[in-house]
C-alpha atoms as a PDB file:
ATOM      1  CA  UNK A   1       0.000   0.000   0.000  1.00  0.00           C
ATOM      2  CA  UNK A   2       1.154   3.522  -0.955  1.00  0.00           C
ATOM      3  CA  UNK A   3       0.452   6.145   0.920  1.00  0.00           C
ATOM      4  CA  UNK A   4       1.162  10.101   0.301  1.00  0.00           C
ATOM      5  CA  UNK A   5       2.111  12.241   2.798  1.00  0.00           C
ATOM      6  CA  UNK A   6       0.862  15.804   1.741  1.00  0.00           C
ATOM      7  CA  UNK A   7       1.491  19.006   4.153  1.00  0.00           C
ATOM      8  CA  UNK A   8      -0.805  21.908   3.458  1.00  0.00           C
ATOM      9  CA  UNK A   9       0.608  25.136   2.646  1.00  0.00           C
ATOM     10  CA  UNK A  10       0.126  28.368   4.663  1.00  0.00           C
ATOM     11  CA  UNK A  11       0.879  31.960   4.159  1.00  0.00           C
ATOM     12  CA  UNK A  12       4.505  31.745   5.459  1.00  0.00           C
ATOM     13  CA  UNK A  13       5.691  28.892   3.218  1.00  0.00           C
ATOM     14  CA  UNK A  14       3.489  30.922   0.328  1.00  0.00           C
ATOM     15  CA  UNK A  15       5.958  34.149   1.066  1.00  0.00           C
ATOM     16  CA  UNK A  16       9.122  32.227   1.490  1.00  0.00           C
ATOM     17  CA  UNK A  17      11.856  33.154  -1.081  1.00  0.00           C
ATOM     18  CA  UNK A  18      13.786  30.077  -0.377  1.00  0.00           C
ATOM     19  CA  UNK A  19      15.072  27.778   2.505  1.00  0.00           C
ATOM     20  CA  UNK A  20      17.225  29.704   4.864  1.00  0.00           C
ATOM     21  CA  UNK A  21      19.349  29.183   7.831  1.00  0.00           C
ATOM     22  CA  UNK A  22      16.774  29.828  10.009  1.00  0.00           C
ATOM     23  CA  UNK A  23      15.012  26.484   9.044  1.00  0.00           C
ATOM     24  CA  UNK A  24      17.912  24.619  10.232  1.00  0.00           C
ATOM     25  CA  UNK A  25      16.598  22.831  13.225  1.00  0.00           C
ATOM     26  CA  UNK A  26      13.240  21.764  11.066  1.00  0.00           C
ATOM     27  CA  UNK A  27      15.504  20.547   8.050  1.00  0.00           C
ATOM     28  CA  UNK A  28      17.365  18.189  10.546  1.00  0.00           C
ATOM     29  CA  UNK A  29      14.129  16.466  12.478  1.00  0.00           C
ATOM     30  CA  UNK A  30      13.035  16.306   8.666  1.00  0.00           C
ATOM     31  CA  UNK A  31      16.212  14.774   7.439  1.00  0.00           C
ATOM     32  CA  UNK A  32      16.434  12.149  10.401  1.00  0.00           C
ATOM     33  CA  UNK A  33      12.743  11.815   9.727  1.00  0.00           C
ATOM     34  CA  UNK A  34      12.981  10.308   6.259  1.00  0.00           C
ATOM     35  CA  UNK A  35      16.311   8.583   7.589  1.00  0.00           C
ATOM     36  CA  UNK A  36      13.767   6.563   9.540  1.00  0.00           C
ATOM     37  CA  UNK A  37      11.607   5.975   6.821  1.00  0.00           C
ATOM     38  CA  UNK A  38      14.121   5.278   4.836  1.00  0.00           C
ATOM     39  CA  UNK A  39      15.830   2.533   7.180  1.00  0.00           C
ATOM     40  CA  UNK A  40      13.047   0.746   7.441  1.00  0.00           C
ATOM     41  CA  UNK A  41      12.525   0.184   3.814  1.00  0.00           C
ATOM     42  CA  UNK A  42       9.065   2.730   3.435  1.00  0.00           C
ATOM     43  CA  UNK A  43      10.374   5.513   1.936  1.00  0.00           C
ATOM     44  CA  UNK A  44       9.891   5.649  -1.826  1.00  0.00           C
ATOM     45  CA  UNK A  45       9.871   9.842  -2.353  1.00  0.00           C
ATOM     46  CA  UNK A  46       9.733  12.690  -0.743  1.00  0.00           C
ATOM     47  CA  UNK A  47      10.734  16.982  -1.616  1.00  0.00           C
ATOM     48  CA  UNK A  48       9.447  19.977  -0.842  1.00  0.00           C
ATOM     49  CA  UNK A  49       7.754  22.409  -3.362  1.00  0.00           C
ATOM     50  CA  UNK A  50       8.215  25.883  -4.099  1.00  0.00           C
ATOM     51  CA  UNK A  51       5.717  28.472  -3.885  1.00  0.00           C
ATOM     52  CA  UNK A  52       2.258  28.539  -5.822  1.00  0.00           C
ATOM     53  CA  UNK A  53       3.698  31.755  -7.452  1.00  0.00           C
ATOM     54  CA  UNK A  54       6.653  29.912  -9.525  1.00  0.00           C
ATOM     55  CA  UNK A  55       3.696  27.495 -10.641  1.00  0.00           C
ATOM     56  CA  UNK A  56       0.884  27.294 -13.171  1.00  0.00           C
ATOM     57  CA  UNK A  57      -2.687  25.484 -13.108  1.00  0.00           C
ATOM     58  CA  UNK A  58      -4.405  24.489 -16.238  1.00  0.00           C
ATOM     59  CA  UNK A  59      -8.444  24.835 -17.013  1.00  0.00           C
ATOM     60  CA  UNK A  60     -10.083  22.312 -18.730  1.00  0.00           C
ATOM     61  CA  UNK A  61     -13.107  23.488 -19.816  1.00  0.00           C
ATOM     62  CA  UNK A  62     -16.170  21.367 -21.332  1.00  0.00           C
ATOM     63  CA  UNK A  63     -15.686  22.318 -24.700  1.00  0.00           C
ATOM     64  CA  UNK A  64     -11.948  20.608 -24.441  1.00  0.00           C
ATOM     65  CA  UNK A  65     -10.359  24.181 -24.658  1.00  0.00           C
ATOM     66  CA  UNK A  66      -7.285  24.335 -22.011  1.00  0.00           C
ATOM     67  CA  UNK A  67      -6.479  27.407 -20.341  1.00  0.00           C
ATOM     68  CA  UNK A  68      -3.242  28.406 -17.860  1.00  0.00           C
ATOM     69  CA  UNK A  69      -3.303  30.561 -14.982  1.00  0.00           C
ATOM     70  CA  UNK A  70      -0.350  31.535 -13.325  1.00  0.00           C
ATOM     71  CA  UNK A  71       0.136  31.668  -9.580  1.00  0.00           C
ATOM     72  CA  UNK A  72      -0.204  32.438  -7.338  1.00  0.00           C
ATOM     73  CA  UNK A  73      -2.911  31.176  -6.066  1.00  0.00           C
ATOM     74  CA  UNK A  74      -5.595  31.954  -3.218  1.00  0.00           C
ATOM     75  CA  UNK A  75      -6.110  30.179   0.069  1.00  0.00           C
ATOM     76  CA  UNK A  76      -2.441  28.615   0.807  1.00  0.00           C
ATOM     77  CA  UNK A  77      -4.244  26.121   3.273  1.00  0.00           C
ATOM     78  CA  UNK A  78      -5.571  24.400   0.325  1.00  0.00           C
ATOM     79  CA  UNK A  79      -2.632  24.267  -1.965  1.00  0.00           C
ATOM     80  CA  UNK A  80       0.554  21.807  -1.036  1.00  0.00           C
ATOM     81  CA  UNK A  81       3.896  22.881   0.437  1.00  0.00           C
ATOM     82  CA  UNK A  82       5.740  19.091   0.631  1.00  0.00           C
ATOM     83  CA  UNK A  83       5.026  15.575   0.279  1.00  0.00           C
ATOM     84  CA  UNK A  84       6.702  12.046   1.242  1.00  0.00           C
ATOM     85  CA  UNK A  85       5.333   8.967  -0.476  1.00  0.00           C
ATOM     86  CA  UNK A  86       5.686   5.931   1.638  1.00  0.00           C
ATOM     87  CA  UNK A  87       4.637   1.790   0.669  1.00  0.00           C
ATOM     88  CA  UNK A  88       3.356  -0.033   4.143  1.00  0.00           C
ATOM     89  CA  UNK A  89       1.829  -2.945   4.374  1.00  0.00           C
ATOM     90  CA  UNK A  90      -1.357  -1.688   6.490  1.00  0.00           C
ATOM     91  CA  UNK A  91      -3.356   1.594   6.863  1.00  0.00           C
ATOM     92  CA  UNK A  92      -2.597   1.288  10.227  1.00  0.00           C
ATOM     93  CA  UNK A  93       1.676   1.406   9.748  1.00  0.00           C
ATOM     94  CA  UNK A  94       0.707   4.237   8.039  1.00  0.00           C
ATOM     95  CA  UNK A  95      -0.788   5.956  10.611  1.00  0.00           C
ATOM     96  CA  UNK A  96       1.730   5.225  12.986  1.00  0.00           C
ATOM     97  CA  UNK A  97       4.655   6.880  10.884  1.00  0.00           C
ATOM     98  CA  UNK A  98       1.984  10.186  10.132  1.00  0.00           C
ATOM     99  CA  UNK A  99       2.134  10.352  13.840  1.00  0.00           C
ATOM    100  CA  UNK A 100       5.718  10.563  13.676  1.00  0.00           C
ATOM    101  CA  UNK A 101       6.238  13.415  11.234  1.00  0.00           C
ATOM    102  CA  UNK A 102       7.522  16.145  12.440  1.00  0.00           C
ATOM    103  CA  UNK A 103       5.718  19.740  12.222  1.00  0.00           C
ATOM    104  CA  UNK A 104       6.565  20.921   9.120  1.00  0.00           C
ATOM    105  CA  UNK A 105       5.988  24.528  10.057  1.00  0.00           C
ATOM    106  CA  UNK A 106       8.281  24.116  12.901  1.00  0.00           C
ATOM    107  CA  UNK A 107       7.701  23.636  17.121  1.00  0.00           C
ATOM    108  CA  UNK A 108       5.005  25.731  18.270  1.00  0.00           C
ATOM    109  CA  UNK A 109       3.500  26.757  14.997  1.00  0.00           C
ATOM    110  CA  UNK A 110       0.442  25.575  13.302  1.00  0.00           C
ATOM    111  CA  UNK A 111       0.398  23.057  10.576  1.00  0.00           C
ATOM    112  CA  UNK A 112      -1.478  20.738   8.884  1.00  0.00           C
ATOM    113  CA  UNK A 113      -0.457  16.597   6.780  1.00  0.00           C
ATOM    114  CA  UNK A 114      -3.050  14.822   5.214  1.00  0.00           C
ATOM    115  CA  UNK A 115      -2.560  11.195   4.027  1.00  0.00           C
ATOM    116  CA  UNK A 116      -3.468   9.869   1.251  1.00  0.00           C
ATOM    117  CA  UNK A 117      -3.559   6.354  -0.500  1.00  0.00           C
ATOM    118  CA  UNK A 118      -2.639   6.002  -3.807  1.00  0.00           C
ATOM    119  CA  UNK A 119      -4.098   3.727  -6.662  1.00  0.00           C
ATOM    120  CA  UNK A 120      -2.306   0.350  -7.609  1.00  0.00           C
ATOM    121  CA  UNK A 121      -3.369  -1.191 -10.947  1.00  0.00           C
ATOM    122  CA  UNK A 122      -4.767  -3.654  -9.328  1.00  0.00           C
ATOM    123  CA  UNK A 123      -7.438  -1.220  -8.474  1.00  0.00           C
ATOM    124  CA  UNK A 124      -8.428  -0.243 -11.680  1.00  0.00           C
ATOM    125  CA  UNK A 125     -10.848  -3.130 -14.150  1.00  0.00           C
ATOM    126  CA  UNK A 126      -9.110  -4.948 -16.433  1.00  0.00           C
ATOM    127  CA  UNK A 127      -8.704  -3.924 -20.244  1.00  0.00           C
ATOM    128  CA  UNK A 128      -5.998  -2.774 -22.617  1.00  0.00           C
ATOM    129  CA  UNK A 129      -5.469   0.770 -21.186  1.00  0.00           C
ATOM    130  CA  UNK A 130      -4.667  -0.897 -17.776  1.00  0.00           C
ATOM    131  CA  UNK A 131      -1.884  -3.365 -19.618  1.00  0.00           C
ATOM    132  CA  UNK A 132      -0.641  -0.596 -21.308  1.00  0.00           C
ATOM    133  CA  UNK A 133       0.071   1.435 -17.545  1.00  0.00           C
ATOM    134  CA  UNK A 134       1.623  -1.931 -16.514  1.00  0.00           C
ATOM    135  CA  UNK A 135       3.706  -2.266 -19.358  1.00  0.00           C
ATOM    136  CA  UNK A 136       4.588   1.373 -18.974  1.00  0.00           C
ATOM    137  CA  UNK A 137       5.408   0.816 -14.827  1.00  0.00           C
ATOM    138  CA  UNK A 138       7.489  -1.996 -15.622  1.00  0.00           C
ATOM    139  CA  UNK A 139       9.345   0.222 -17.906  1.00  0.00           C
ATOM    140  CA  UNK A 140       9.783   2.823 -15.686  1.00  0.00           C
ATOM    141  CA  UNK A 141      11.108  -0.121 -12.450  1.00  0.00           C
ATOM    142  CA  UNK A 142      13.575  -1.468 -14.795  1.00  0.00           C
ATOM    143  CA  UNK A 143      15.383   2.269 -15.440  1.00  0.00           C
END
Protein backbone atom coordinates (compact mmCIF):
# COMPACT_ATOMS: atom_id res chain seq x y z
CA UNK A 1 0.00 0.00 0.00
CA UNK A 2 1.15 3.52 -0.95
CA UNK A 3 0.45 6.15 0.92
CA UNK A 4 1.16 10.10 0.30
CA UNK A 5 2.11 12.24 2.80
CA UNK A 6 0.86 15.80 1.74
CA UNK A 7 1.49 19.01 4.15
CA UNK A 8 -0.81 21.91 3.46
CA UNK A 9 0.61 25.14 2.65
CA UNK A 10 0.13 28.37 4.66
CA UNK A 11 0.88 31.96 4.16
CA UNK A 12 4.50 31.75 5.46
CA UNK A 13 5.69 28.89 3.22
CA UNK A 14 3.49 30.92 0.33
CA UNK A 15 5.96 34.15 1.07
CA UNK A 16 9.12 32.23 1.49
CA UNK A 17 11.86 33.15 -1.08
CA UNK A 18 13.79 30.08 -0.38
CA UNK A 19 15.07 27.78 2.50
CA UNK A 20 17.22 29.70 4.86
CA UNK A 21 19.35 29.18 7.83
CA UNK A 22 16.77 29.83 10.01
CA UNK A 23 15.01 26.48 9.04
CA UNK A 24 17.91 24.62 10.23
CA UNK A 25 16.60 22.83 13.22
CA UNK A 26 13.24 21.76 11.07
CA UNK A 27 15.50 20.55 8.05
CA UNK A 28 17.37 18.19 10.55
CA UNK A 29 14.13 16.47 12.48
CA UNK A 30 13.03 16.31 8.67
CA UNK A 31 16.21 14.77 7.44
CA UNK A 32 16.43 12.15 10.40
CA UNK A 33 12.74 11.82 9.73
CA UNK A 34 12.98 10.31 6.26
CA UNK A 35 16.31 8.58 7.59
CA UNK A 36 13.77 6.56 9.54
CA UNK A 37 11.61 5.97 6.82
CA UNK A 38 14.12 5.28 4.84
CA UNK A 39 15.83 2.53 7.18
CA UNK A 40 13.05 0.75 7.44
CA UNK A 41 12.52 0.18 3.81
CA UNK A 42 9.06 2.73 3.44
CA UNK A 43 10.37 5.51 1.94
CA UNK A 44 9.89 5.65 -1.83
CA UNK A 45 9.87 9.84 -2.35
CA UNK A 46 9.73 12.69 -0.74
CA UNK A 47 10.73 16.98 -1.62
CA UNK A 48 9.45 19.98 -0.84
CA UNK A 49 7.75 22.41 -3.36
CA UNK A 50 8.21 25.88 -4.10
CA UNK A 51 5.72 28.47 -3.88
CA UNK A 52 2.26 28.54 -5.82
CA UNK A 53 3.70 31.76 -7.45
CA UNK A 54 6.65 29.91 -9.52
CA UNK A 55 3.70 27.49 -10.64
CA UNK A 56 0.88 27.29 -13.17
CA UNK A 57 -2.69 25.48 -13.11
CA UNK A 58 -4.41 24.49 -16.24
CA UNK A 59 -8.44 24.83 -17.01
CA UNK A 60 -10.08 22.31 -18.73
CA UNK A 61 -13.11 23.49 -19.82
CA UNK A 62 -16.17 21.37 -21.33
CA UNK A 63 -15.69 22.32 -24.70
CA UNK A 64 -11.95 20.61 -24.44
CA UNK A 65 -10.36 24.18 -24.66
CA UNK A 66 -7.29 24.33 -22.01
CA UNK A 67 -6.48 27.41 -20.34
CA UNK A 68 -3.24 28.41 -17.86
CA UNK A 69 -3.30 30.56 -14.98
CA UNK A 70 -0.35 31.54 -13.32
CA UNK A 71 0.14 31.67 -9.58
CA UNK A 72 -0.20 32.44 -7.34
CA UNK A 73 -2.91 31.18 -6.07
CA UNK A 74 -5.59 31.95 -3.22
CA UNK A 75 -6.11 30.18 0.07
CA UNK A 76 -2.44 28.62 0.81
CA UNK A 77 -4.24 26.12 3.27
CA UNK A 78 -5.57 24.40 0.32
CA UNK A 79 -2.63 24.27 -1.97
CA UNK A 80 0.55 21.81 -1.04
CA UNK A 81 3.90 22.88 0.44
CA UNK A 82 5.74 19.09 0.63
CA UNK A 83 5.03 15.58 0.28
CA UNK A 84 6.70 12.05 1.24
CA UNK A 85 5.33 8.97 -0.48
CA UNK A 86 5.69 5.93 1.64
CA UNK A 87 4.64 1.79 0.67
CA UNK A 88 3.36 -0.03 4.14
CA UNK A 89 1.83 -2.95 4.37
CA UNK A 90 -1.36 -1.69 6.49
CA UNK A 91 -3.36 1.59 6.86
CA UNK A 92 -2.60 1.29 10.23
CA UNK A 93 1.68 1.41 9.75
CA UNK A 94 0.71 4.24 8.04
CA UNK A 95 -0.79 5.96 10.61
CA UNK A 96 1.73 5.22 12.99
CA UNK A 97 4.66 6.88 10.88
CA UNK A 98 1.98 10.19 10.13
CA UNK A 99 2.13 10.35 13.84
CA UNK A 100 5.72 10.56 13.68
CA UNK A 101 6.24 13.41 11.23
CA UNK A 102 7.52 16.15 12.44
CA UNK A 103 5.72 19.74 12.22
CA UNK A 104 6.56 20.92 9.12
CA UNK A 105 5.99 24.53 10.06
CA UNK A 106 8.28 24.12 12.90
CA UNK A 107 7.70 23.64 17.12
CA UNK A 108 5.00 25.73 18.27
CA UNK A 109 3.50 26.76 15.00
CA UNK A 110 0.44 25.58 13.30
CA UNK A 111 0.40 23.06 10.58
CA UNK A 112 -1.48 20.74 8.88
CA UNK A 113 -0.46 16.60 6.78
CA UNK A 114 -3.05 14.82 5.21
CA UNK A 115 -2.56 11.20 4.03
CA UNK A 116 -3.47 9.87 1.25
CA UNK A 117 -3.56 6.35 -0.50
CA UNK A 118 -2.64 6.00 -3.81
CA UNK A 119 -4.10 3.73 -6.66
CA UNK A 120 -2.31 0.35 -7.61
CA UNK A 121 -3.37 -1.19 -10.95
CA UNK A 122 -4.77 -3.65 -9.33
CA UNK A 123 -7.44 -1.22 -8.47
CA UNK A 124 -8.43 -0.24 -11.68
CA UNK A 125 -10.85 -3.13 -14.15
CA UNK A 126 -9.11 -4.95 -16.43
CA UNK A 127 -8.70 -3.92 -20.24
CA UNK A 128 -6.00 -2.77 -22.62
CA UNK A 129 -5.47 0.77 -21.19
CA UNK A 130 -4.67 -0.90 -17.78
CA UNK A 131 -1.88 -3.37 -19.62
CA UNK A 132 -0.64 -0.60 -21.31
CA UNK A 133 0.07 1.44 -17.54
CA UNK A 134 1.62 -1.93 -16.51
CA UNK A 135 3.71 -2.27 -19.36
CA UNK A 136 4.59 1.37 -18.97
CA UNK A 137 5.41 0.82 -14.83
CA UNK A 138 7.49 -2.00 -15.62
CA UNK A 139 9.34 0.22 -17.91
CA UNK A 140 9.78 2.82 -15.69
CA UNK A 141 11.11 -0.12 -12.45
CA UNK A 142 13.57 -1.47 -14.79
CA UNK A 143 15.38 2.27 -15.44
Amino acid sequence: MRFMILVKSCDAFEAETGPTSDDQELMTEMVRYHEELARAGVLLDGSGLQPSRKGWRVHYAADGSKRIVDGPFAEAKELVAGYTVIQVRTREEAMEWSRRFPNPAGRGKEAVIELRQLYELDDFPPGEPLEDFKRLDARNRQN
